[in-house]
PDB file of N, CA and C in Angstrom:
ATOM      1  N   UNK A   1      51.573 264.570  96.061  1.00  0.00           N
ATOM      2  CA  UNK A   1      50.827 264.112  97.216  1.00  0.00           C
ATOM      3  C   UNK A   1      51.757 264.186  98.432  1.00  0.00           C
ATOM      4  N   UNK A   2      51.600 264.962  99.736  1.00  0.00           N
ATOM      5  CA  UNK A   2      52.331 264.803 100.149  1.00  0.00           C
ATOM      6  C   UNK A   2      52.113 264.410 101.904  1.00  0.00           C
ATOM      7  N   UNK A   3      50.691 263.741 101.599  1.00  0.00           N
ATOM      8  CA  UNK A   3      50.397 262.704 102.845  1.00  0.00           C
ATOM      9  C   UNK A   3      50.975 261.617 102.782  1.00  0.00           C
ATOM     10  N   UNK A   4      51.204 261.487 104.167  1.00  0.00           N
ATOM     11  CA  UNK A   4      52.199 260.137 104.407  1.00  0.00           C
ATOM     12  C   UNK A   4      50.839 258.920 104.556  1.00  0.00           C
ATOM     13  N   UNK A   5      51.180 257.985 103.378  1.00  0.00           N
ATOM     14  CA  UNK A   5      50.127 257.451 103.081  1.00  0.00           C
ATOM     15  C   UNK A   5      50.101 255.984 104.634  1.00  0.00           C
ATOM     16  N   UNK A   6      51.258 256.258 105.128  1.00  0.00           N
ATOM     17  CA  UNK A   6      50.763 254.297 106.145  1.00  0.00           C
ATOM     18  C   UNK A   6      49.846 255.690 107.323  1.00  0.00           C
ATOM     19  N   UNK A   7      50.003 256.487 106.739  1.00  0.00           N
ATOM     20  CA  UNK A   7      48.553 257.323 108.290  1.00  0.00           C
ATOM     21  C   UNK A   7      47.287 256.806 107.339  1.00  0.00           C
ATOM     22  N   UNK A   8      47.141 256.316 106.453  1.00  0.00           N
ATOM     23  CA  UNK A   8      45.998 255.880 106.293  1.00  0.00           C
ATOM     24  C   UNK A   8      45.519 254.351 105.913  1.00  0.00           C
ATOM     25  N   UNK A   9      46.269 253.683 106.720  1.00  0.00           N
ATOM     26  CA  UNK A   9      46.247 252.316 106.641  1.00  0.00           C
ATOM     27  C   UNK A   9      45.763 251.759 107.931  1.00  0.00           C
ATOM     28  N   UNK A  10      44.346 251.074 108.206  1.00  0.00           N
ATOM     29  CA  UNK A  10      43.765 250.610 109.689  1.00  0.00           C
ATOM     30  C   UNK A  10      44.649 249.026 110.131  1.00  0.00           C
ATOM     31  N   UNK A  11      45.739 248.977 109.830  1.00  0.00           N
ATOM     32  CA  UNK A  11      46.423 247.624 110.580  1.00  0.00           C
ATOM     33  C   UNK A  11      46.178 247.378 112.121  1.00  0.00           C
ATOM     34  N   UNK A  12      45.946 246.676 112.205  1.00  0.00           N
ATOM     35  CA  UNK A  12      46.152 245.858 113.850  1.00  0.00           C
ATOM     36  C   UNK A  12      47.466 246.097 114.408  1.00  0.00           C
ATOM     37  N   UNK A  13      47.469 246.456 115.586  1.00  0.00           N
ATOM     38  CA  UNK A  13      48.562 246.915 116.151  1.00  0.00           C
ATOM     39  C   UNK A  13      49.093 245.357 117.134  1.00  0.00           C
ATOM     40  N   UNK A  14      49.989 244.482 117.263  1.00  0.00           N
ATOM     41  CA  UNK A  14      50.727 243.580 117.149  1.00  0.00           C
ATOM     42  C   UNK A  14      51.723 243.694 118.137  1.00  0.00           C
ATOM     43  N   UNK A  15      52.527 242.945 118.578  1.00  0.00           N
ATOM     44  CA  UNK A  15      54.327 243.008 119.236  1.00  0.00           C
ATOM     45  C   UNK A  15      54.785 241.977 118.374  1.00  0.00           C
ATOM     46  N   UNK A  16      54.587 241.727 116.762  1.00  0.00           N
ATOM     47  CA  UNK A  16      55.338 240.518 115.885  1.00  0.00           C
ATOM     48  C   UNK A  16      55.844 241.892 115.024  1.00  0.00           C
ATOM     49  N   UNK A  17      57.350 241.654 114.964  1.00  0.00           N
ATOM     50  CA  UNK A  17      58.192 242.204 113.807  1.00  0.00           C
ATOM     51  C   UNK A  17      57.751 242.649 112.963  1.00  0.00           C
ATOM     52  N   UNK A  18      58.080 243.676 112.410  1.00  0.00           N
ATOM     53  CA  UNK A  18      57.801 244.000 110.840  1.00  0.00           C
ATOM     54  C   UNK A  18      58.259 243.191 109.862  1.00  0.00           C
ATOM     55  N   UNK A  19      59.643 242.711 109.958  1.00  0.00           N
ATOM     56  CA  UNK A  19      60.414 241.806 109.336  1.00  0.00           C
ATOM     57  C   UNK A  19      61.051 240.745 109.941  1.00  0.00           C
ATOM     58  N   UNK A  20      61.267 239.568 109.178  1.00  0.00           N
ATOM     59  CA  UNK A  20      60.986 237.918 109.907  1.00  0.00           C
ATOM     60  C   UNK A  20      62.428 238.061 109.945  1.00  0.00           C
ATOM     61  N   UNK A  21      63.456 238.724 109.215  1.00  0.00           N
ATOM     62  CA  UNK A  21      65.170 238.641 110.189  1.00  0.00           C
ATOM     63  C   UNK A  21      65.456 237.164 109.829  1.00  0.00           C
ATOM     64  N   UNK A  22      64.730 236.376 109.219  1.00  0.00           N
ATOM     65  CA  UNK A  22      65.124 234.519 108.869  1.00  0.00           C
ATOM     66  C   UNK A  22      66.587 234.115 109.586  1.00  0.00           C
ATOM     67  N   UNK A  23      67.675 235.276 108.544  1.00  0.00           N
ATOM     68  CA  UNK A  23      69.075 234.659 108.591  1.00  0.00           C
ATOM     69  C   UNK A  23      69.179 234.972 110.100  1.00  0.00           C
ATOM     70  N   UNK A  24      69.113 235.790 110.890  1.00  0.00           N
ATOM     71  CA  UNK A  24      68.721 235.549 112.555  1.00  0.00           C
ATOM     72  C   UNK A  24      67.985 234.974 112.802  1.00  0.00           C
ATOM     73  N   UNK A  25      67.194 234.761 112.708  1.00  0.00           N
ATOM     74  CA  UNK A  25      66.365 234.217 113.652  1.00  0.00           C
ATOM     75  C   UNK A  25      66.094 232.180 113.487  1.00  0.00           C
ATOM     76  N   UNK A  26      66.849 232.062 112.471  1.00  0.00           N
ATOM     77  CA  UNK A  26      66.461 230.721 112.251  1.00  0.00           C
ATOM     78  C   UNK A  26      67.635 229.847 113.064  1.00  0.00           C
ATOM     79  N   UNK A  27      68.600 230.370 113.002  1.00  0.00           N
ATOM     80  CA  UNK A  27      69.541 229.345 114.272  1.00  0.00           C
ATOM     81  C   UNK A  27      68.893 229.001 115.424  1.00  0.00           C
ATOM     82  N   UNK A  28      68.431 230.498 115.832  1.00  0.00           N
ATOM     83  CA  UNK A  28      67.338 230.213 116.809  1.00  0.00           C
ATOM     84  C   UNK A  28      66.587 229.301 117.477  1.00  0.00           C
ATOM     85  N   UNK A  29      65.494 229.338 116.077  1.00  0.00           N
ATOM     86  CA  UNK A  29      64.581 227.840 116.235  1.00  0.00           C
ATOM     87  C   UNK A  29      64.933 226.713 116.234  1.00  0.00           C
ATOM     88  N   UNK A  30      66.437 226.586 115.928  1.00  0.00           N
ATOM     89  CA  UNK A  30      66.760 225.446 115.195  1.00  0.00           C
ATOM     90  C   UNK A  30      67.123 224.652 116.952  1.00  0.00           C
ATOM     91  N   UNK A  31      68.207 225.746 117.138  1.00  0.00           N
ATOM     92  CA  UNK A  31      68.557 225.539 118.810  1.00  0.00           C
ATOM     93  C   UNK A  31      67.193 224.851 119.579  1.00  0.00           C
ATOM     94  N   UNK A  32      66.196 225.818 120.060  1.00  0.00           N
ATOM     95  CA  UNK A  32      65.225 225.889 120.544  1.00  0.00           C
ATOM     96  C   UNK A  32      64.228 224.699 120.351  1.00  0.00           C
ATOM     97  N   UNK A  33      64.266 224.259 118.885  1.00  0.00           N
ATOM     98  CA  UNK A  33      63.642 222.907 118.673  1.00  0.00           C
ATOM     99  C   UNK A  33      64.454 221.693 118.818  1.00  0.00           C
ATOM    100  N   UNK A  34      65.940 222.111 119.070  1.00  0.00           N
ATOM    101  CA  UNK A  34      66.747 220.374 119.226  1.00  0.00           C
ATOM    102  C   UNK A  34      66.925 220.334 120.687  1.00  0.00           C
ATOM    103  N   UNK A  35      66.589 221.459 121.699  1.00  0.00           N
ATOM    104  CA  UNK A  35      66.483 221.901 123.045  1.00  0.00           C
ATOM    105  C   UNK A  35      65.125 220.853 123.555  1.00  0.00           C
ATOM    106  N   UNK A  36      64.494 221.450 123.072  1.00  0.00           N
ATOM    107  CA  UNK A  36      62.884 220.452 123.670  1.00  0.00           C
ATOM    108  C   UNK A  36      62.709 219.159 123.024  1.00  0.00           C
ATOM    109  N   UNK A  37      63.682 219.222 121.538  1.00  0.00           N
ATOM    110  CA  UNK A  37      63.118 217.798 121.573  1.00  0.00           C
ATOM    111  C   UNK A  37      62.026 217.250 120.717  1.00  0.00           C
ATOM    112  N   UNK A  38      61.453 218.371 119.925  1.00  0.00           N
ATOM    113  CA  UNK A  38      59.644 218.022 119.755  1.00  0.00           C
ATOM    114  C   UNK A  38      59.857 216.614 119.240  1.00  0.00           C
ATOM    115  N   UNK A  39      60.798 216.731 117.809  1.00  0.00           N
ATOM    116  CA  UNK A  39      60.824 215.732 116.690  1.00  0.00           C
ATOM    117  C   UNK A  39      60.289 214.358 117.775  1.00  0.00           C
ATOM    118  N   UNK A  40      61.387 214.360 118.887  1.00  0.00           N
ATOM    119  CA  UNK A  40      61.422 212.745 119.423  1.00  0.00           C
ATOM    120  C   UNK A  40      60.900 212.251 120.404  1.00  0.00           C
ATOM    121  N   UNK A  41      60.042 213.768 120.719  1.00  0.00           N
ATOM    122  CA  UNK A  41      58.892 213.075 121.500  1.00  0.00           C
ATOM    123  C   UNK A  41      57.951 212.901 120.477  1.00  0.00           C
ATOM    124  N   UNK A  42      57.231 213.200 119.856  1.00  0.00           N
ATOM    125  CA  UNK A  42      56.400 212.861 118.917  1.00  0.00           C
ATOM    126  C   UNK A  42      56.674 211.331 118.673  1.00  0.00           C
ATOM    127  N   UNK A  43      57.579 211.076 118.276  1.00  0.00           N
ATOM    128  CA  UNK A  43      58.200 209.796 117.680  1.00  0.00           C
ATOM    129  C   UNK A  43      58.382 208.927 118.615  1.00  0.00           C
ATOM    130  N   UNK A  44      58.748 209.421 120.140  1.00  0.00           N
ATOM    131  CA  UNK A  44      58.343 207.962 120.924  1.00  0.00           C
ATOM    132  C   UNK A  44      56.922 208.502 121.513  1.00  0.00           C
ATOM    133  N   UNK A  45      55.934 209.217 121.490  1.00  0.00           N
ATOM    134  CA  UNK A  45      54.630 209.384 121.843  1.00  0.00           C
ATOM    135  C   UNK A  45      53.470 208.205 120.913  1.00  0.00           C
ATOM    136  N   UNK A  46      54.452 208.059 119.075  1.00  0.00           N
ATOM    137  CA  UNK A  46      53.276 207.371 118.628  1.00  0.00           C
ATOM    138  C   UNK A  46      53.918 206.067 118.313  1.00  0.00           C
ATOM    139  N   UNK A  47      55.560 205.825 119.168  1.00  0.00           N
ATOM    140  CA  UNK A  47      56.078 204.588 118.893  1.00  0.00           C
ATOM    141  C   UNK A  47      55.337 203.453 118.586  1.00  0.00           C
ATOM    142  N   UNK A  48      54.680 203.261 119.412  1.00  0.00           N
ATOM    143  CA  UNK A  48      53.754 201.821 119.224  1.00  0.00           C
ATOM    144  C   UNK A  48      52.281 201.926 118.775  1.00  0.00           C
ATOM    145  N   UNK A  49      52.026 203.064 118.452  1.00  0.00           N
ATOM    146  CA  UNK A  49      51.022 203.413 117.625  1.00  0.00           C
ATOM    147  C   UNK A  49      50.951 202.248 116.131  1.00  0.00           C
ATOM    148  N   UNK A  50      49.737 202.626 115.239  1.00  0.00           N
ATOM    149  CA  UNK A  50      49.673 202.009 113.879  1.00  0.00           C
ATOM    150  C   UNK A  50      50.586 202.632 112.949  1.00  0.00           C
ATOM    151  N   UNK A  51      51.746 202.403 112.064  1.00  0.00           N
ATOM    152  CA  UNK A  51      52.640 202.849 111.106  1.00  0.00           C
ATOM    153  C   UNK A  51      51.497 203.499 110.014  1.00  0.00           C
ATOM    154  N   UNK A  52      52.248 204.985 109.596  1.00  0.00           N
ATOM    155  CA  UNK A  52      51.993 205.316 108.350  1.00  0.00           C
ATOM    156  C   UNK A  52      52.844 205.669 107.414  1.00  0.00           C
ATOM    157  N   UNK A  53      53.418 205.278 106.351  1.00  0.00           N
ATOM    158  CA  UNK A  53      54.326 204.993 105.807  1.00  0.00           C
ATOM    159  C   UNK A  53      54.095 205.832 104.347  1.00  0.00           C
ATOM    160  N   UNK A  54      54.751 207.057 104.089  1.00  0.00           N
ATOM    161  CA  UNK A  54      54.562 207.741 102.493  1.00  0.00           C
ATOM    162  C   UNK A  54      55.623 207.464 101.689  1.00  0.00           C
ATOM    163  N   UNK A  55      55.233 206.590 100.555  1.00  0.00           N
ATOM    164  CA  UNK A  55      56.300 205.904  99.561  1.00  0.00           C
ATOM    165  C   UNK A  55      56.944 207.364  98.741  1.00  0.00           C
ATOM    166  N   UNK A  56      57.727 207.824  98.711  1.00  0.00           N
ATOM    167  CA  UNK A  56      58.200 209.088  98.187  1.00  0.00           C
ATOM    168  C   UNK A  56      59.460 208.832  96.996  1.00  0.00           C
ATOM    169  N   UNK A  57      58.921 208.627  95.598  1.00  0.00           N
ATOM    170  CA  UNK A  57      59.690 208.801  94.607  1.00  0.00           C
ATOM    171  C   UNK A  57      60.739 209.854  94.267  1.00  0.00           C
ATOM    172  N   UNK A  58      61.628 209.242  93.703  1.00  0.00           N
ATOM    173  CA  UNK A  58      62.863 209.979  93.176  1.00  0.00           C
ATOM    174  C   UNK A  58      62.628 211.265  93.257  1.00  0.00           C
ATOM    175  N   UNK A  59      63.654 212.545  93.342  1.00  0.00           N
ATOM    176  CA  UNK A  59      62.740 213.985  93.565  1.00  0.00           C
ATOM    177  C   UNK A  59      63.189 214.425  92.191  1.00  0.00           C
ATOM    178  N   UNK A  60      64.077 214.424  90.966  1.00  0.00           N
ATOM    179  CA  UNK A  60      63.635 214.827  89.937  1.00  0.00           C
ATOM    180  C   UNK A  60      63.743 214.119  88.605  1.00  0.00           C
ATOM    181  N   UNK A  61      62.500 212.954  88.900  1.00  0.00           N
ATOM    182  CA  UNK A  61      62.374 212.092  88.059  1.00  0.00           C
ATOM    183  C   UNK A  61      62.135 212.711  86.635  1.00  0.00           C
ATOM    184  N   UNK A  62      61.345 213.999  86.139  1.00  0.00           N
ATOM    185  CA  UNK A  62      61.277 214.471  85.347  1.00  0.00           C
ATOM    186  C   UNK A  62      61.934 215.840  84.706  1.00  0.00           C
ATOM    187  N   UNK A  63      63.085 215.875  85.403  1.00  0.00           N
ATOM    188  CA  UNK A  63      63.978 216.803  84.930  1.00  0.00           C
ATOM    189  C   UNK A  63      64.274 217.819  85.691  1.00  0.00           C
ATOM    190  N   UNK A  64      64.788 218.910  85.555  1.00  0.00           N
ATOM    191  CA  UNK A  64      65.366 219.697  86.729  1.00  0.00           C
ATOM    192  C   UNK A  64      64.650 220.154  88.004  1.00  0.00           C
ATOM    193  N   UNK A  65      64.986 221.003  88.847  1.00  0.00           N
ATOM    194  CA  UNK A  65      64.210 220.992  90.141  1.00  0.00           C
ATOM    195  C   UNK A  65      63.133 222.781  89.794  1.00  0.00           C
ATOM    196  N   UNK A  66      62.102 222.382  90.270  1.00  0.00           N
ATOM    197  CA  UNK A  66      60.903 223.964  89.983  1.00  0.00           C
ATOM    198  C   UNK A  66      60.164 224.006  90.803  1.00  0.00           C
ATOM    199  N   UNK A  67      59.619 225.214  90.706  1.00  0.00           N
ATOM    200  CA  UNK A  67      58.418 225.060  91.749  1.00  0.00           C
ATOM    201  C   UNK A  67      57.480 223.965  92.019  1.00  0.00           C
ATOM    202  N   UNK A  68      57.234 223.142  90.980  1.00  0.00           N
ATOM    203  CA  UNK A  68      56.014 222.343  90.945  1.00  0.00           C
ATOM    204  C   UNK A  68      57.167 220.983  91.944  1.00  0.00           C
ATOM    205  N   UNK A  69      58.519 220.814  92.211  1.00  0.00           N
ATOM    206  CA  UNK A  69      58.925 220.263  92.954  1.00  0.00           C
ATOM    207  C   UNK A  69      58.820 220.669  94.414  1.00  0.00           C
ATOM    208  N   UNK A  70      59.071 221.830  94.822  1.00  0.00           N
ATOM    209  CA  UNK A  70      59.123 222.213  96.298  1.00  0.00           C
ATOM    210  C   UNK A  70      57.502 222.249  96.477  1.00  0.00           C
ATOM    211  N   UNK A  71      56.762 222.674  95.927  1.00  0.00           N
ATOM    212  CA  UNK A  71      55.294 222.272  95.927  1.00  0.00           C
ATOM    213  C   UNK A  71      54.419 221.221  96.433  1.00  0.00           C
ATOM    214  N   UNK A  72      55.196 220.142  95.265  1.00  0.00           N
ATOM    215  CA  UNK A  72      55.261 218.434  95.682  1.00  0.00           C
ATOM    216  C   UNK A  72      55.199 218.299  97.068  1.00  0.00           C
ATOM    217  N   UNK A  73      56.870 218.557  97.625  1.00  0.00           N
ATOM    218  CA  UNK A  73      57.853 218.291  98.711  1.00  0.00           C
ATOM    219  C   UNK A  73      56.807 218.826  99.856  1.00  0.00           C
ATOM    220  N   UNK A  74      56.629 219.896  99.937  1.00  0.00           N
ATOM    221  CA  UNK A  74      55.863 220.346 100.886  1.00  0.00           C
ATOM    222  C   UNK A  74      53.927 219.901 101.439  1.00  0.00           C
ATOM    223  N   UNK A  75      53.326 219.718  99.720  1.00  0.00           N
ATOM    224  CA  UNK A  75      52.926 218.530 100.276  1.00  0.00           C
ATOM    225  C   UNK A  75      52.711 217.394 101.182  1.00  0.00           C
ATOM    226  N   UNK A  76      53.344 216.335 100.737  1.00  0.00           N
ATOM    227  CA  UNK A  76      54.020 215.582 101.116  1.00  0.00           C
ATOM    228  C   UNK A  76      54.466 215.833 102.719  1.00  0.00           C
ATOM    229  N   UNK A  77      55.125 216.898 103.635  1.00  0.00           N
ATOM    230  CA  UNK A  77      55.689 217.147 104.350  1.00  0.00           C
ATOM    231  C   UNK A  77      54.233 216.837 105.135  1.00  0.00           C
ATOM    232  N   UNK A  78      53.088 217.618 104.650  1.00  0.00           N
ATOM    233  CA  UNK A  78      51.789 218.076 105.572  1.00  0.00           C
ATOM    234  C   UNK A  78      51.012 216.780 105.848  1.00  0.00           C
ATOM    235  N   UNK A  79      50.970 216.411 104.686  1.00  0.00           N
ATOM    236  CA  UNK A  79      50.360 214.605 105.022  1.00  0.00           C
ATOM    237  C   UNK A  79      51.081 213.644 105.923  1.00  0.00           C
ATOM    238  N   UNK A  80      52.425 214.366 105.972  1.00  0.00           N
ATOM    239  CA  UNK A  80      52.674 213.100 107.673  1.00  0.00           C
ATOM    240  C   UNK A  80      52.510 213.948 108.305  1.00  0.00           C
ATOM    241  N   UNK A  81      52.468 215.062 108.106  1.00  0.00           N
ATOM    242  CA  UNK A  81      52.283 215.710 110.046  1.00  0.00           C
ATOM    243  C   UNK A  81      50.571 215.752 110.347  1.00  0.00           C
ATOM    244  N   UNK A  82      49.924 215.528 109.445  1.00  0.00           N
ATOM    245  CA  UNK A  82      48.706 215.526 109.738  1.00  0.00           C
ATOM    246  C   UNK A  82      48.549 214.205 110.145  1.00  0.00           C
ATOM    247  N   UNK A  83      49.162 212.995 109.091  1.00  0.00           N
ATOM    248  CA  UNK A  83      48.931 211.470 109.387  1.00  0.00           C
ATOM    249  C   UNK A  83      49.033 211.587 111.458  1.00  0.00           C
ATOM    250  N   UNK A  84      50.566 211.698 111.541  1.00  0.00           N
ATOM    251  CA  UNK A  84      51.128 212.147 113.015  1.00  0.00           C
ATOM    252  C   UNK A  84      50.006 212.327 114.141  1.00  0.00           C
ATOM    253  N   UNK A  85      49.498 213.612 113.680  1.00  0.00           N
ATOM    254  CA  UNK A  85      48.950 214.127 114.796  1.00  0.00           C
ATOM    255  C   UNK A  85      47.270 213.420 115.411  1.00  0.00           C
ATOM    256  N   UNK A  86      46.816 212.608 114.572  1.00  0.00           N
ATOM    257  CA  UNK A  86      45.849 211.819 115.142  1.00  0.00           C
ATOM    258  C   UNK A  86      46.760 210.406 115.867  1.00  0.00           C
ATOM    259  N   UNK A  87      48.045 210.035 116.298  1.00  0.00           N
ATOM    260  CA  UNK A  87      48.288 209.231 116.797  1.00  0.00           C
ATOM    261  C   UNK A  87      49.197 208.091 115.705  1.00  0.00           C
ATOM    262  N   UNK A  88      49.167 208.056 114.764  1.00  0.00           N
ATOM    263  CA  UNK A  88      50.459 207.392 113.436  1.00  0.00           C
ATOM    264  C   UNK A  88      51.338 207.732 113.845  1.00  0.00           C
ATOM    265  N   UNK A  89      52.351 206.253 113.868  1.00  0.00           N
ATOM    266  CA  UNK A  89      53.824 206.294 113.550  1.00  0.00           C
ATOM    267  C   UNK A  89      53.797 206.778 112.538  1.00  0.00           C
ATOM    268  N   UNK A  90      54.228 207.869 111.789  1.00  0.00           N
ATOM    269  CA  UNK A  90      54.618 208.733 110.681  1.00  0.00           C
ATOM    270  C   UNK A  90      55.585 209.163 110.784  1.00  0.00           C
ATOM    271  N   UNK A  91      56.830 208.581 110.691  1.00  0.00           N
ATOM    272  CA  UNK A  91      58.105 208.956 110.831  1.00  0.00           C
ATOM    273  C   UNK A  91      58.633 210.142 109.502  1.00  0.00           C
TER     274      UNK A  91
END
């Protein structure tokens, strides 16, 4: 076969990377998010807001660390930022 097969692929044409570059690009964000701040405005935006509080057990109460842990973890991560964003102290 000696068609070049991405001539027959209808993708959306974009200005986002082909490749996410992480080990670059994540200092980056990291800068960029301790620059603005988000974490602590959030945190004095819902200061005196109602507390929501996620009791978070030991992380490998049942034996070594697996997917079904970072799974958990991430979880977990989405339920305070969701708690958060209607107005909860969700630290």
């Amino acid at each position: 076969m000696s068609e070049d097969l991405n001539n027959t692929l209808n993708l959306p044409q974009t200005e986002f990377p082909m490749r996410g570059n992480l080990p670059k690009r994540e200092p980056e964000m990291l800068e960029k998010w301790e620059k603005e701040r988000l974490y602590y405005a959030l945190a004095e935006k819902n200061k005196d807001k109602p507390s929501y509080t996620f009791h978070d057990g030991p992380p490998y109460a049942n034996g070594d660390i697996h997917l079904g842990t970072a799974l958990n973890k991430i979880l977990k991560d989405i339920i305070v930022k969701y708690k958060s964003m209607p107005g909860y102290n969700a630290n």
